[in-house]
C-alpha atoms as a PDB file:
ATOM      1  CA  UNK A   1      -6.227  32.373  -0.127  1.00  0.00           C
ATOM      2  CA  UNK A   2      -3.130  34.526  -1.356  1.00  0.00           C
ATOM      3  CA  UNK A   3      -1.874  32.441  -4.044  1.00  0.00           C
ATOM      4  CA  UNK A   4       1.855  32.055  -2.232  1.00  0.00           C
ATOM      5  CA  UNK A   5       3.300  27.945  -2.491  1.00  0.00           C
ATOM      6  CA  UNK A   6       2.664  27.922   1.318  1.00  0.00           C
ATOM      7  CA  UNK A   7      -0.718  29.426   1.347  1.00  0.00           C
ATOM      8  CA  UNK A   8      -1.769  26.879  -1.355  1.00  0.00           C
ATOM      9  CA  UNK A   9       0.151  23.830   0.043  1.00  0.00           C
ATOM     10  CA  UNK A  10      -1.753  24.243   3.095  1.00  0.00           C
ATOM     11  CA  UNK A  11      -5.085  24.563   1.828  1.00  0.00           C
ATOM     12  CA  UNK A  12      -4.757  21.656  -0.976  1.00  0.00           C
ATOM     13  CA  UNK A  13      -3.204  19.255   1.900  1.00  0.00           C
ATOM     14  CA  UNK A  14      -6.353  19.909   3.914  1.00  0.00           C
ATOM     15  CA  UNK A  15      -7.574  16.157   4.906  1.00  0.00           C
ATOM     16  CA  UNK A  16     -10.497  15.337   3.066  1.00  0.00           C
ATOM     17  CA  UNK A  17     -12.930  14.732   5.935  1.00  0.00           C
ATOM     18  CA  UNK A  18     -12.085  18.423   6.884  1.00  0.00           C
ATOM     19  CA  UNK A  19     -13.772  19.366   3.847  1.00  0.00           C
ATOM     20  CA  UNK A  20     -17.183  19.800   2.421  1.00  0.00           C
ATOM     21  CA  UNK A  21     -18.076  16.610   0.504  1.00  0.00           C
ATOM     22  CA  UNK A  22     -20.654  18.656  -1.913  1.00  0.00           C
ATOM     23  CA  UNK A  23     -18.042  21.535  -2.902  1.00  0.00           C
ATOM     24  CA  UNK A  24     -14.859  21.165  -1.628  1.00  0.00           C
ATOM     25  CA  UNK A  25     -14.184  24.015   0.667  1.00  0.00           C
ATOM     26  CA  UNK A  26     -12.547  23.787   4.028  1.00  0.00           C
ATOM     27  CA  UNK A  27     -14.930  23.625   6.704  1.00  0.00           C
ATOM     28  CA  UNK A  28     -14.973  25.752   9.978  1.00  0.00           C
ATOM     29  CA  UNK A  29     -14.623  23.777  12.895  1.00  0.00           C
ATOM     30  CA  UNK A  30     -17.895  23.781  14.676  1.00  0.00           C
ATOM     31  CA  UNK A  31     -19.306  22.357  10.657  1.00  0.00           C
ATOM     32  CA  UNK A  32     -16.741  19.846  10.660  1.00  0.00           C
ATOM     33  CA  UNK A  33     -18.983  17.163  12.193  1.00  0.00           C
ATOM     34  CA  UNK A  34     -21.316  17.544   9.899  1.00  0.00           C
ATOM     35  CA  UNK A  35     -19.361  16.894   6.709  1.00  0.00           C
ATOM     36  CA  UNK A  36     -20.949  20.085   4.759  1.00  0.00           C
ATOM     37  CA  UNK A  37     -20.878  23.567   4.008  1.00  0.00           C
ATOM     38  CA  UNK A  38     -24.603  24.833   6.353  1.00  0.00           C
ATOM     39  CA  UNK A  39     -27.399  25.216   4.004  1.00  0.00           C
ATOM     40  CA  UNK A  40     -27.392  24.135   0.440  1.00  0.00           C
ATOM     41  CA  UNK A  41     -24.800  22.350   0.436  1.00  0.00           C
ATOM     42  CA  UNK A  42     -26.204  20.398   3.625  1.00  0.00           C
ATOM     43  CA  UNK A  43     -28.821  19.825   1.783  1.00  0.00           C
ATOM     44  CA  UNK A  44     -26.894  19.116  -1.538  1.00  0.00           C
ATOM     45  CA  UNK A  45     -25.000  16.122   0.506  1.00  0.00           C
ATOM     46  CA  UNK A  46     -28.064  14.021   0.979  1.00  0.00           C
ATOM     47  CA  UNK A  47     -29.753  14.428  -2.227  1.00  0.00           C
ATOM     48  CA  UNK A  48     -26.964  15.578  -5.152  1.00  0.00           C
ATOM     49  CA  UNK A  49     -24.262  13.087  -4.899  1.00  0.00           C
ATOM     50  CA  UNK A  50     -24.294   9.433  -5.619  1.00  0.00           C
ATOM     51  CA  UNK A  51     -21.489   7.181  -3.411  1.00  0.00           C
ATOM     52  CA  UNK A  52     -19.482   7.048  -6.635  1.00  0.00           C
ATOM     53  CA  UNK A  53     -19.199  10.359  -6.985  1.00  0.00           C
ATOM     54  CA  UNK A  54     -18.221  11.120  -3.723  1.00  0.00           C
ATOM     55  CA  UNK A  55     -15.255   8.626  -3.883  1.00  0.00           C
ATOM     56  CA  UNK A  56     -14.252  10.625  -7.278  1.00  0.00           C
ATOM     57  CA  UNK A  57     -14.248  13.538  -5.515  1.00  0.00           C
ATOM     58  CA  UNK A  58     -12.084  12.335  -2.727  1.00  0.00           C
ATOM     59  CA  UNK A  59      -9.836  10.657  -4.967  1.00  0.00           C
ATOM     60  CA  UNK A  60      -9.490  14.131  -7.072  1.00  0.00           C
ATOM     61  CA  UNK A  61      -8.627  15.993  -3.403  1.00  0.00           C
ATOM     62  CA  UNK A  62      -5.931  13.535  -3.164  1.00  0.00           C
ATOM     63  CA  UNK A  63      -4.130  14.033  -6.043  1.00  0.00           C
ATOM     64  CA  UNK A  64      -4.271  17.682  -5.820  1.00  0.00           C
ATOM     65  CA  UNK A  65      -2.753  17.203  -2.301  1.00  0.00           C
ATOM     66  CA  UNK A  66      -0.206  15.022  -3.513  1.00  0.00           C
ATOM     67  CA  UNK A  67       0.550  17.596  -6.269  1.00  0.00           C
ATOM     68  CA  UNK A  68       0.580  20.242  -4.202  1.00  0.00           C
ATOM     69  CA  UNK A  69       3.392  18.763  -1.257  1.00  0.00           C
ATOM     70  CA  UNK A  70       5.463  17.776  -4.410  1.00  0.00           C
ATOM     71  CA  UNK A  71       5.339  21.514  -5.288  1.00  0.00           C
ATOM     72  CA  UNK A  72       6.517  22.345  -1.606  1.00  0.00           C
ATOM     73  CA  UNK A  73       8.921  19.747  -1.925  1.00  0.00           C
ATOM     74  CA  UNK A  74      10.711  20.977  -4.777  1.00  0.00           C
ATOM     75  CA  UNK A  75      11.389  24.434  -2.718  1.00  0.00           C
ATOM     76  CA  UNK A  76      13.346  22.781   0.230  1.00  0.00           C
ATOM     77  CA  UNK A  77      16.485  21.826   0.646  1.00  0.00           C
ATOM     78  CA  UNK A  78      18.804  21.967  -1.824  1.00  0.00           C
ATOM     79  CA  UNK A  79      18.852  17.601  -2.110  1.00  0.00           C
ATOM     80  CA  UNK A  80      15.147  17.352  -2.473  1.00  0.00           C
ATOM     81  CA  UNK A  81      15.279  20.349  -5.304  1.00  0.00           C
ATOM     82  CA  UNK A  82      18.358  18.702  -6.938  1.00  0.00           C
ATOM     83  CA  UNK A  83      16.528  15.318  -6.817  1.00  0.00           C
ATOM     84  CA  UNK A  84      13.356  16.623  -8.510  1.00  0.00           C
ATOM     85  CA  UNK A  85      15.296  19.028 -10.935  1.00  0.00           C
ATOM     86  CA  UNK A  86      17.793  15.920 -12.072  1.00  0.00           C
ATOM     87  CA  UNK A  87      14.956  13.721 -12.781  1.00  0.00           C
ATOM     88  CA  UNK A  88      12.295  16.130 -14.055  1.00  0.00           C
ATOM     89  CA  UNK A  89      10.078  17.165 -11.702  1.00  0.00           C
ATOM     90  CA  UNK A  90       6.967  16.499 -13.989  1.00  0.00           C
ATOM     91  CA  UNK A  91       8.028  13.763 -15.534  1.00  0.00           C
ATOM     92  CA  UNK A  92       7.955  11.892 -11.764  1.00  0.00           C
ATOM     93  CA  UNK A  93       5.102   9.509 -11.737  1.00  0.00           C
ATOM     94  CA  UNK A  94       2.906  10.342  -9.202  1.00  0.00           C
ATOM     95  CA  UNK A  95       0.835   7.571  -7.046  1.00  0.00           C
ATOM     96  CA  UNK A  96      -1.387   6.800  -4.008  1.00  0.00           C
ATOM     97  CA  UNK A  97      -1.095   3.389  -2.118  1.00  0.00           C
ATOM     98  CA  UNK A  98      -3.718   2.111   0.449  1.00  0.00           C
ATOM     99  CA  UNK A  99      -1.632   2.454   4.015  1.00  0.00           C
ATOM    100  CA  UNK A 100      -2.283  -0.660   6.658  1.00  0.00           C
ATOM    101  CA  UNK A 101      -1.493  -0.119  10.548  1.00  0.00           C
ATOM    102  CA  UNK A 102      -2.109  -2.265  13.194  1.00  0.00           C
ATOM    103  CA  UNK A 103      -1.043  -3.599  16.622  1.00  0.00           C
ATOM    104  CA  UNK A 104       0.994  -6.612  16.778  1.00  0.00           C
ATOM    105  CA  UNK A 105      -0.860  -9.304  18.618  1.00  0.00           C
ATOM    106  CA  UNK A 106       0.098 -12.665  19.764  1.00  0.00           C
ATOM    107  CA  UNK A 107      -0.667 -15.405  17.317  1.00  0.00           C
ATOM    108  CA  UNK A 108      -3.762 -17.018  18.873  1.00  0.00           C
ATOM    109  CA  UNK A 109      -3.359 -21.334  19.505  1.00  0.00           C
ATOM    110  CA  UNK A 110      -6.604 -21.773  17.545  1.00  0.00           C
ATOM    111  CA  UNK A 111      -5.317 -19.926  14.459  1.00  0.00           C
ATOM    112  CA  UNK A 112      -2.138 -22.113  14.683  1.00  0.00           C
ATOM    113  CA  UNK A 113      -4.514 -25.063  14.999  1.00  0.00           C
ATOM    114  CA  UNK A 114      -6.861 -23.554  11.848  1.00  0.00           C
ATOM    115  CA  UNK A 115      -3.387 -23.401   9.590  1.00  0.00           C
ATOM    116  CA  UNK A 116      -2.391 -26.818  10.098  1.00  0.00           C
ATOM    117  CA  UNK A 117      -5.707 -28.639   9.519  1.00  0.00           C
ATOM    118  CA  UNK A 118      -5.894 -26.486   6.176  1.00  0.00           C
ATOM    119  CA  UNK A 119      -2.143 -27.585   5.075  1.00  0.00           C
ATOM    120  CA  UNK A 120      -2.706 -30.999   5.932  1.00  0.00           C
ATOM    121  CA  UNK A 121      -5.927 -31.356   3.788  1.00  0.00           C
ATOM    122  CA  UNK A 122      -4.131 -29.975   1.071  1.00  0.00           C
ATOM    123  CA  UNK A 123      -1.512 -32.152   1.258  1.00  0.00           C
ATOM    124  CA  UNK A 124      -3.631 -35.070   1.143  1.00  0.00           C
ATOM    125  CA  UNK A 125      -5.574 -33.887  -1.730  1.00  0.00           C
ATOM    126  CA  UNK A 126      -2.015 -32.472  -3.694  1.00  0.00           C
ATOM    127  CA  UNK A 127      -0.827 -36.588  -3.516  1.00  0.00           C
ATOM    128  CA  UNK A 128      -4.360 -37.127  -5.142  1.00  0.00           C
ATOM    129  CA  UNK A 129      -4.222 -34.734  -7.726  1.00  0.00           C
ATOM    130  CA  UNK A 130      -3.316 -35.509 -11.159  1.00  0.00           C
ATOM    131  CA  UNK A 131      -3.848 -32.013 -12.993  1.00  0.00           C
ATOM    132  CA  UNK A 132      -1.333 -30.887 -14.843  1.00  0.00           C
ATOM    133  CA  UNK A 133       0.572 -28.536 -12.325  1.00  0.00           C
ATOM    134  CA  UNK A 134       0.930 -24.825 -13.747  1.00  0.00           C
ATOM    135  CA  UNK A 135       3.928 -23.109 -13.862  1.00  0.00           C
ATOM    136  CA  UNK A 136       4.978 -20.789 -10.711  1.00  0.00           C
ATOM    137  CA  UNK A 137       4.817 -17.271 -10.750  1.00  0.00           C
ATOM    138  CA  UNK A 138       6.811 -15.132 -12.816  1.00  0.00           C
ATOM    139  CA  UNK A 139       9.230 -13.842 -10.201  1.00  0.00           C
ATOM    140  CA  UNK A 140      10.579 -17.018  -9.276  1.00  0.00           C
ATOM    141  CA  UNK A 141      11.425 -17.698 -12.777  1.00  0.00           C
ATOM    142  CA  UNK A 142      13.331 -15.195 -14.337  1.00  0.00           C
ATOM    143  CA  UNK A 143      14.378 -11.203 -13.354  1.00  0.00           C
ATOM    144  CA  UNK A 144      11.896  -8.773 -13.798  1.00  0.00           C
ATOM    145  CA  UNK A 145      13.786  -7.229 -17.873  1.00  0.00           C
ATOM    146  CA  UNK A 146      12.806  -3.883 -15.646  1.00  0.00           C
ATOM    147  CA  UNK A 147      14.741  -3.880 -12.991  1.00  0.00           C
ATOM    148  CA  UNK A 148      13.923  -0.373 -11.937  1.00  0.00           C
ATOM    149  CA  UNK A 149      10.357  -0.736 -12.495  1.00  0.00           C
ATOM    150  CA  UNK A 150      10.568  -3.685 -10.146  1.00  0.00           C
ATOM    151  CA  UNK A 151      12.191  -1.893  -7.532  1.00  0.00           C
ATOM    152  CA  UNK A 152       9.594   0.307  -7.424  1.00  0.00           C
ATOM    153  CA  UNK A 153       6.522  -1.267  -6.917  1.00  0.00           C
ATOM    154  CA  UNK A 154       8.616  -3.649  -4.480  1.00  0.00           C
ATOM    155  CA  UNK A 155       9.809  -0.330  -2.052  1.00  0.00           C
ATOM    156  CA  UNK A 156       5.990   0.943  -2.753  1.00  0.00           C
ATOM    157  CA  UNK A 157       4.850  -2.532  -1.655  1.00  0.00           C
ATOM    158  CA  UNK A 158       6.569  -2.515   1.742  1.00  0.00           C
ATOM    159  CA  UNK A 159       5.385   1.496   2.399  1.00  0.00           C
ATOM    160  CA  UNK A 160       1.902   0.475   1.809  1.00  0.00           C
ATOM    161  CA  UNK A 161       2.788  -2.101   4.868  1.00  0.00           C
ATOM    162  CA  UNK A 162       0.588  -5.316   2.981  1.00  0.00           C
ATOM    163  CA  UNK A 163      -2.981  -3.474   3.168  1.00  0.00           C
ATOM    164  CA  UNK A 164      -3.672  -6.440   0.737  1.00  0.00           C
ATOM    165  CA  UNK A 165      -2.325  -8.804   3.426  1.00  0.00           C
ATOM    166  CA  UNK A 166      -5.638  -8.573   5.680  1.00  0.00           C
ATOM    167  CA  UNK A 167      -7.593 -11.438   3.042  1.00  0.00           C
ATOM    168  CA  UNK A 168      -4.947 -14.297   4.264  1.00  0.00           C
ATOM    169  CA  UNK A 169      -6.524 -14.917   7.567  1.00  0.00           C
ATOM    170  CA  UNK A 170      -5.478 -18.472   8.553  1.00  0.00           C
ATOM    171  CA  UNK A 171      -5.128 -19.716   5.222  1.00  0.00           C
ATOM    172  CA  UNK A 172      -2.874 -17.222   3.311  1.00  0.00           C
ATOM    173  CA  UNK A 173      -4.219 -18.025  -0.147  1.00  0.00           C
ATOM    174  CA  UNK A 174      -2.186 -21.115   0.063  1.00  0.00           C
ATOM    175  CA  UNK A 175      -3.518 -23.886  -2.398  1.00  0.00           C
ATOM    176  CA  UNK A 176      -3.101 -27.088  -3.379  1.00  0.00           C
ATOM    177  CA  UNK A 177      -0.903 -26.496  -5.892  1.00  0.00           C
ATOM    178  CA  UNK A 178       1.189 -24.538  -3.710  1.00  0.00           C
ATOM    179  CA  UNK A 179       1.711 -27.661  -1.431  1.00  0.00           C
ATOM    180  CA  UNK A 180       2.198 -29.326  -5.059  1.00  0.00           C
ATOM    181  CA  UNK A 181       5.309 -27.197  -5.814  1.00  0.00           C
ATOM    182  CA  UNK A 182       6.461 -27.855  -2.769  1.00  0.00           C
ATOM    183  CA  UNK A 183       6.313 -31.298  -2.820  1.00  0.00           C
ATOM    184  CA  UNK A 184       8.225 -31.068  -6.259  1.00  0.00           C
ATOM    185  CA  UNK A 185      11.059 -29.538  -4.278  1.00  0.00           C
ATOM    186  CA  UNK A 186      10.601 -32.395  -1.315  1.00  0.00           C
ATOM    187  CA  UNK A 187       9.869 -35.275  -2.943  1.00  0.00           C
ATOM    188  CA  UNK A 188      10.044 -37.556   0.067  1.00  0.00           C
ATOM    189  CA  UNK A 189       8.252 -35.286   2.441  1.00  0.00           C
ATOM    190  CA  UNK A 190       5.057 -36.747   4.377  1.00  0.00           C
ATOM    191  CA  UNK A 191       2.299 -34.703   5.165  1.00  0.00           C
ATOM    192  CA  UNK A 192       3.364 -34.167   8.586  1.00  0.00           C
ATOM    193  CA  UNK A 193       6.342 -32.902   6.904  1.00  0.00           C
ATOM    194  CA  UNK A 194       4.333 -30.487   5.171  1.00  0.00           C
ATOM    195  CA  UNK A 195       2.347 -29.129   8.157  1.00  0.00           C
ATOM    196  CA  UNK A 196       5.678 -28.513  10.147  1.00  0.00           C
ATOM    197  CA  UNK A 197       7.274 -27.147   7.174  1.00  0.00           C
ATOM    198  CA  UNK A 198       4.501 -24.645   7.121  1.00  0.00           C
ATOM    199  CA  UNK A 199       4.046 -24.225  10.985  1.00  0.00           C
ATOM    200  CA  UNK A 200       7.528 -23.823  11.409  1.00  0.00           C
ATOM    201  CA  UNK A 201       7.503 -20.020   9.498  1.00  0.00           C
ATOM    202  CA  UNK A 202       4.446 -18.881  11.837  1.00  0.00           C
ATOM    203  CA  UNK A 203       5.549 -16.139  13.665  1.00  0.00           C
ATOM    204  CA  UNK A 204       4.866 -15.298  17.485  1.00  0.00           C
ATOM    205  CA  UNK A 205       3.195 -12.255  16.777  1.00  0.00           C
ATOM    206  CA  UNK A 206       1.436 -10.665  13.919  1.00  0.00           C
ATOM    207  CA  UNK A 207      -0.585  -7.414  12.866  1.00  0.00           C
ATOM    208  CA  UNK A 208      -3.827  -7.813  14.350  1.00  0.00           C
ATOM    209  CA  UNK A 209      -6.418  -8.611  11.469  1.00  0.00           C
ATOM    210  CA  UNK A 210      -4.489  -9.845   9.395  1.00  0.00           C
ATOM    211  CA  UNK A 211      -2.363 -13.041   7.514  1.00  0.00           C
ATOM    212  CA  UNK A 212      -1.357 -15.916  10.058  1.00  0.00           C
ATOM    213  CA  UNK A 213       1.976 -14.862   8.085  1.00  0.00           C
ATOM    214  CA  UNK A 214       2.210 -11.037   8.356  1.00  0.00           C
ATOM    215  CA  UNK A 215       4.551  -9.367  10.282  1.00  0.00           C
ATOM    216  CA  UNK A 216       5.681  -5.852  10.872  1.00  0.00           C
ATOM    217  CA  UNK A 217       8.226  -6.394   8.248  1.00  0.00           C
ATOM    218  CA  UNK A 218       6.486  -8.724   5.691  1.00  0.00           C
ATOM    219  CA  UNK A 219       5.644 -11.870   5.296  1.00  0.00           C
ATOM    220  CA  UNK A 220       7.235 -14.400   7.372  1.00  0.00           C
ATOM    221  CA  UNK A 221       6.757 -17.091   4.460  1.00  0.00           C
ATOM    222  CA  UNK A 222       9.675 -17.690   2.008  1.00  0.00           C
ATOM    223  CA  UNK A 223       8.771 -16.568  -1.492  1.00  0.00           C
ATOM    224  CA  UNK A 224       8.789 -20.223  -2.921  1.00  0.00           C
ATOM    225  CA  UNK A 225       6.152 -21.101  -0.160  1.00  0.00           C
ATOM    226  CA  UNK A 226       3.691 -18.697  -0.762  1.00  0.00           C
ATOM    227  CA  UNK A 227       0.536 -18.818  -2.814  1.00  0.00           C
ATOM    228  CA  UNK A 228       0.501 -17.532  -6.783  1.00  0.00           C
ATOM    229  CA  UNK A 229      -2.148 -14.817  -5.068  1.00  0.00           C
ATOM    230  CA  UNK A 230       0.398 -13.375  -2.851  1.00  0.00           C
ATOM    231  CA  UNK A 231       3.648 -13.769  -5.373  1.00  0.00           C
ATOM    232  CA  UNK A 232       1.376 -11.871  -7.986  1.00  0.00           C
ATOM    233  CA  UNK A 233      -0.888  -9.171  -6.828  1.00  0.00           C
ATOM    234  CA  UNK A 234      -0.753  -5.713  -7.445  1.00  0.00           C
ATOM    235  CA  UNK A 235      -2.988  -3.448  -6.067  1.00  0.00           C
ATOM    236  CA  UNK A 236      -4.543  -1.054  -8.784  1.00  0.00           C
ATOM    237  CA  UNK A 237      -2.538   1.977  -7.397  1.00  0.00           C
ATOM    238  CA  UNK A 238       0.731  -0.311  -8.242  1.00  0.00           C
ATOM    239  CA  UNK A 239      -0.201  -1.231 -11.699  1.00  0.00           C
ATOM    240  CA  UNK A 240      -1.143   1.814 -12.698  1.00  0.00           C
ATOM    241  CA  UNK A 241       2.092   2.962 -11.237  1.00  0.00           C
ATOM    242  CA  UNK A 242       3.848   0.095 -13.177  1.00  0.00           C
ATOM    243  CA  UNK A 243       2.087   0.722 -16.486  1.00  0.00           C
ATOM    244  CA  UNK A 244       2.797   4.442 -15.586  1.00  0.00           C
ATOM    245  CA  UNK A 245       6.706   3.857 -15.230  1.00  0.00           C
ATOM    246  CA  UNK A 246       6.946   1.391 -18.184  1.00  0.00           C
ATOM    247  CA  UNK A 247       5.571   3.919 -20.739  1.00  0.00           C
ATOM    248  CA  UNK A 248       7.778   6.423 -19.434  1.00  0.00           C
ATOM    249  CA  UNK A 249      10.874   3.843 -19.357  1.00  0.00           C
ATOM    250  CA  UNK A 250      12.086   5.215 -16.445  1.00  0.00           C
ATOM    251  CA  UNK A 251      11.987   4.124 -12.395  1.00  0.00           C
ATOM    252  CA  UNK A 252      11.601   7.918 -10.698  1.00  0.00           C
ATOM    253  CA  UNK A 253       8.280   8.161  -8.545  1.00  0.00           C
ATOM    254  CA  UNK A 254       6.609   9.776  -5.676  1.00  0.00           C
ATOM    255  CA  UNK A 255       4.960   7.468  -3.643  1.00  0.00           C
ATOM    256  CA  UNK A 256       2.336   8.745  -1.010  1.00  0.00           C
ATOM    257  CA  UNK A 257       0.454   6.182   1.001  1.00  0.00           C
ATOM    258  CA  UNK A 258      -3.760   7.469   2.075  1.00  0.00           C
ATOM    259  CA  UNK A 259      -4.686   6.573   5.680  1.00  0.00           C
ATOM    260  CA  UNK A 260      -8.404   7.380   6.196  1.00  0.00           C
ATOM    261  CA  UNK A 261      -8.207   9.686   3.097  1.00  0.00           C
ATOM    262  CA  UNK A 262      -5.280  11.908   4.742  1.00  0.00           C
ATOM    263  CA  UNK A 263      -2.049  11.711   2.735  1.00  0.00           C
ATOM    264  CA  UNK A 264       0.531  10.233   5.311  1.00  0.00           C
ATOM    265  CA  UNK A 265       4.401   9.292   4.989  1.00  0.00           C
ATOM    266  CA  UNK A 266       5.734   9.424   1.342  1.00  0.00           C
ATOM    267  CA  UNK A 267       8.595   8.081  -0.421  1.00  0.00           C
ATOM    268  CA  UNK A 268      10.542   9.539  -3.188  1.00  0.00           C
ATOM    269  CA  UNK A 269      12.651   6.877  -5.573  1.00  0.00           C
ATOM    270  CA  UNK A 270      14.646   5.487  -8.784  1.00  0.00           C
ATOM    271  CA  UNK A 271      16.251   2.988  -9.621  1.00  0.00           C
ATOM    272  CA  UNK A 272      19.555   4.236  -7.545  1.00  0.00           C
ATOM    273  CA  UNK A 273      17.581   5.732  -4.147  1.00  0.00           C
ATOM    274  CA  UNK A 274      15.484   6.390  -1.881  1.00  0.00           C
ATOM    275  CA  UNK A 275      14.447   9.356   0.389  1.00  0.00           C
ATOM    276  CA  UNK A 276      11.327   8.995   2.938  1.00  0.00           C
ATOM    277  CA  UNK A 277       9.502  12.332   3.384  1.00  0.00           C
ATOM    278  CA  UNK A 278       7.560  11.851   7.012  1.00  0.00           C
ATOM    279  CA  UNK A 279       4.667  14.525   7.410  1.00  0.00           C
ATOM    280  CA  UNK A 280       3.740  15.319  10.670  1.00  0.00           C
ATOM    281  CA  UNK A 281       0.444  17.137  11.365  1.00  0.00           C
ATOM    282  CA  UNK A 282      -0.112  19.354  14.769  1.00  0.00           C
ATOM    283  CA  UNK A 283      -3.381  18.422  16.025  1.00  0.00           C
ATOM    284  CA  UNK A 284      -6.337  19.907  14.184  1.00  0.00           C
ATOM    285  CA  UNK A 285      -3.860  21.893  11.722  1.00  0.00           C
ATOM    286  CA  UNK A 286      -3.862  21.069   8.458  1.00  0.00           C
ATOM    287  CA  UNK A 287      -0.014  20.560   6.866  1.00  0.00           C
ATOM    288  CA  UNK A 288       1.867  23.235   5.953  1.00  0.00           C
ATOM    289  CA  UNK A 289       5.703  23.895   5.053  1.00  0.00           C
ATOM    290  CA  UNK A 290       6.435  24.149   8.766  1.00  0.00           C
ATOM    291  CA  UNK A 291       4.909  20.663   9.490  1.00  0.00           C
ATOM    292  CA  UNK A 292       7.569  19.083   7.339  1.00  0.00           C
ATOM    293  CA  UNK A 293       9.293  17.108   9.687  1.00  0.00           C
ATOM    294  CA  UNK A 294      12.013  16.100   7.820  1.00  0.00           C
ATOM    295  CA  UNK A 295      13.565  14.384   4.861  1.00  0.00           C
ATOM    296  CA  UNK A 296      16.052  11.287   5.595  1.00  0.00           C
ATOM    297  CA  UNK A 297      17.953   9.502   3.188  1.00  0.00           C
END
């Protein structure tokens, strides 16, 4: 390798399973299948790494990947250069997010049927309940005191495309105590009320494998009808991106989201913007400066 920004971009932003899982190095094609470098480290791959360490490793090629199309970022166009040179290019929080794709597929009468046996039971058990009903979750009661912060991890949330979506099923974490809060709001609903209330937001069609809820563009479900689980959770890669950004008091980040451990689309924001950086791969070919498609505001 010659040392140049392109040279280096390219071979850093070399997919992961195009590399060696025992040392690293780019693998020629007809050792590709194999996942290894022939000879020791062949023989290295069954016997010197544990599965921990091979996520650490993969995880440690992704950051240097990420690092390394931030440094080819910074040299094109004179926005992109202008963006990273306002903000301080180092001083932009870097972070990974899980990626989810999937075919929309038609909402299936059985799950329909699943949903509304689920809300109705909880209905009737919500009227039965006397527990002291907690408190909702923290975005429905005040604004986040960070707003920048929060428009962060909410743009990273819809890049990822709700990875974290796939555990709602038919039930979408709703509770009894979600029905309860509901029922605070609709005091003389019935049960059947409640069911329709909830059938009524299930969409025709929804990303196959996923929430009874989930769209291609979020959840179908208002805010104040979803579960605590679904108002609160953060993925580890957001709140170490939030804990990240609230030490640094500021809302600048590059976002990339890992499909199959290959960097894919990436998003660079604040508190003001935000710029999508789409990179497209020739078949085979690992990234380079010329596979940057293109940068739109």
């Amino acid at each position: 390798m010659c040392g140049a920004l392109r040279c280096r971009f390219a071979d850093e932003a070399t997919p992961a399973h195009l590399r060696c899982i025992v040392c690293g190095a780019v693998l020629e094609a007809r050792d590709a299948a194999g996942r290894a470098c022939p000879g020791d480290c062949t023989r290295r791959a069954f016997l010197g790494r544990s599965p921990q360490q091979r996520r650490e490793a993969r995880d440690a090629l992704l950051v240097r990947q990420q690092e390394a199309l931030r440094g080819a970022l910074r040299g094109r166009g004179r926005a992109i250069a202008g963006w990273f040179a306002s903000r301080g290019a180092d001083a932009v929080a870097l972070a990974q997010i899980p990626s989810f794709r999937a075919r929309l597929t038609p909402v299936a009468r059985r799950r329909r049927a699943a949903l509304e046996r689920r809300v109705r039971s909880l209905a009737e058990a919500a009227r039965g309940s006397d527990v002291p009903l907690p408190e909702r979750a923290a975005e429905e009661q005040a604004p986040d005191p960070r707003p920048a912060v929060s428009a962060v991890l909410a743009r990273s949330c819809a890049h990822c495309g709700g990875n974290c979506c796939r555990g709602g099923d038919d039930h979408a974490h709703v509770s009894v105590d979600t029905v309860r809060h509901w029922l605070v709001r609709h005091p003389e609903a019935s049960d059947d009320d409640v069911v329709a209330a909830y059938a009524a937001h299930v969409p025709r069609t929804v990303m196959h494998g996923s929430c009874i809820f989930h769209t291609r563009v979020g959840c179908a479900l208002p805010r104040t009808m979803r579960s605590d689980t679904c108002n609160r959770y953060l993925c580890p890669s957001l709140r170490e991106l939030r804990d990240t950004l609230t030490t640094a008091g500021h809302g600048a980040a590059f976002v990339s989201s890992v499909h199959h451990g290959q960097l894919g689309d990436s998003i660079l924001m604040d508190g003001e913007q935000v710029r999508l950086v789409r990179l497209t791969r020739r078949s085979g070919a690992p990234p380079s400066d010329g596979h940057l498609a293109h940068l739109a505001p």
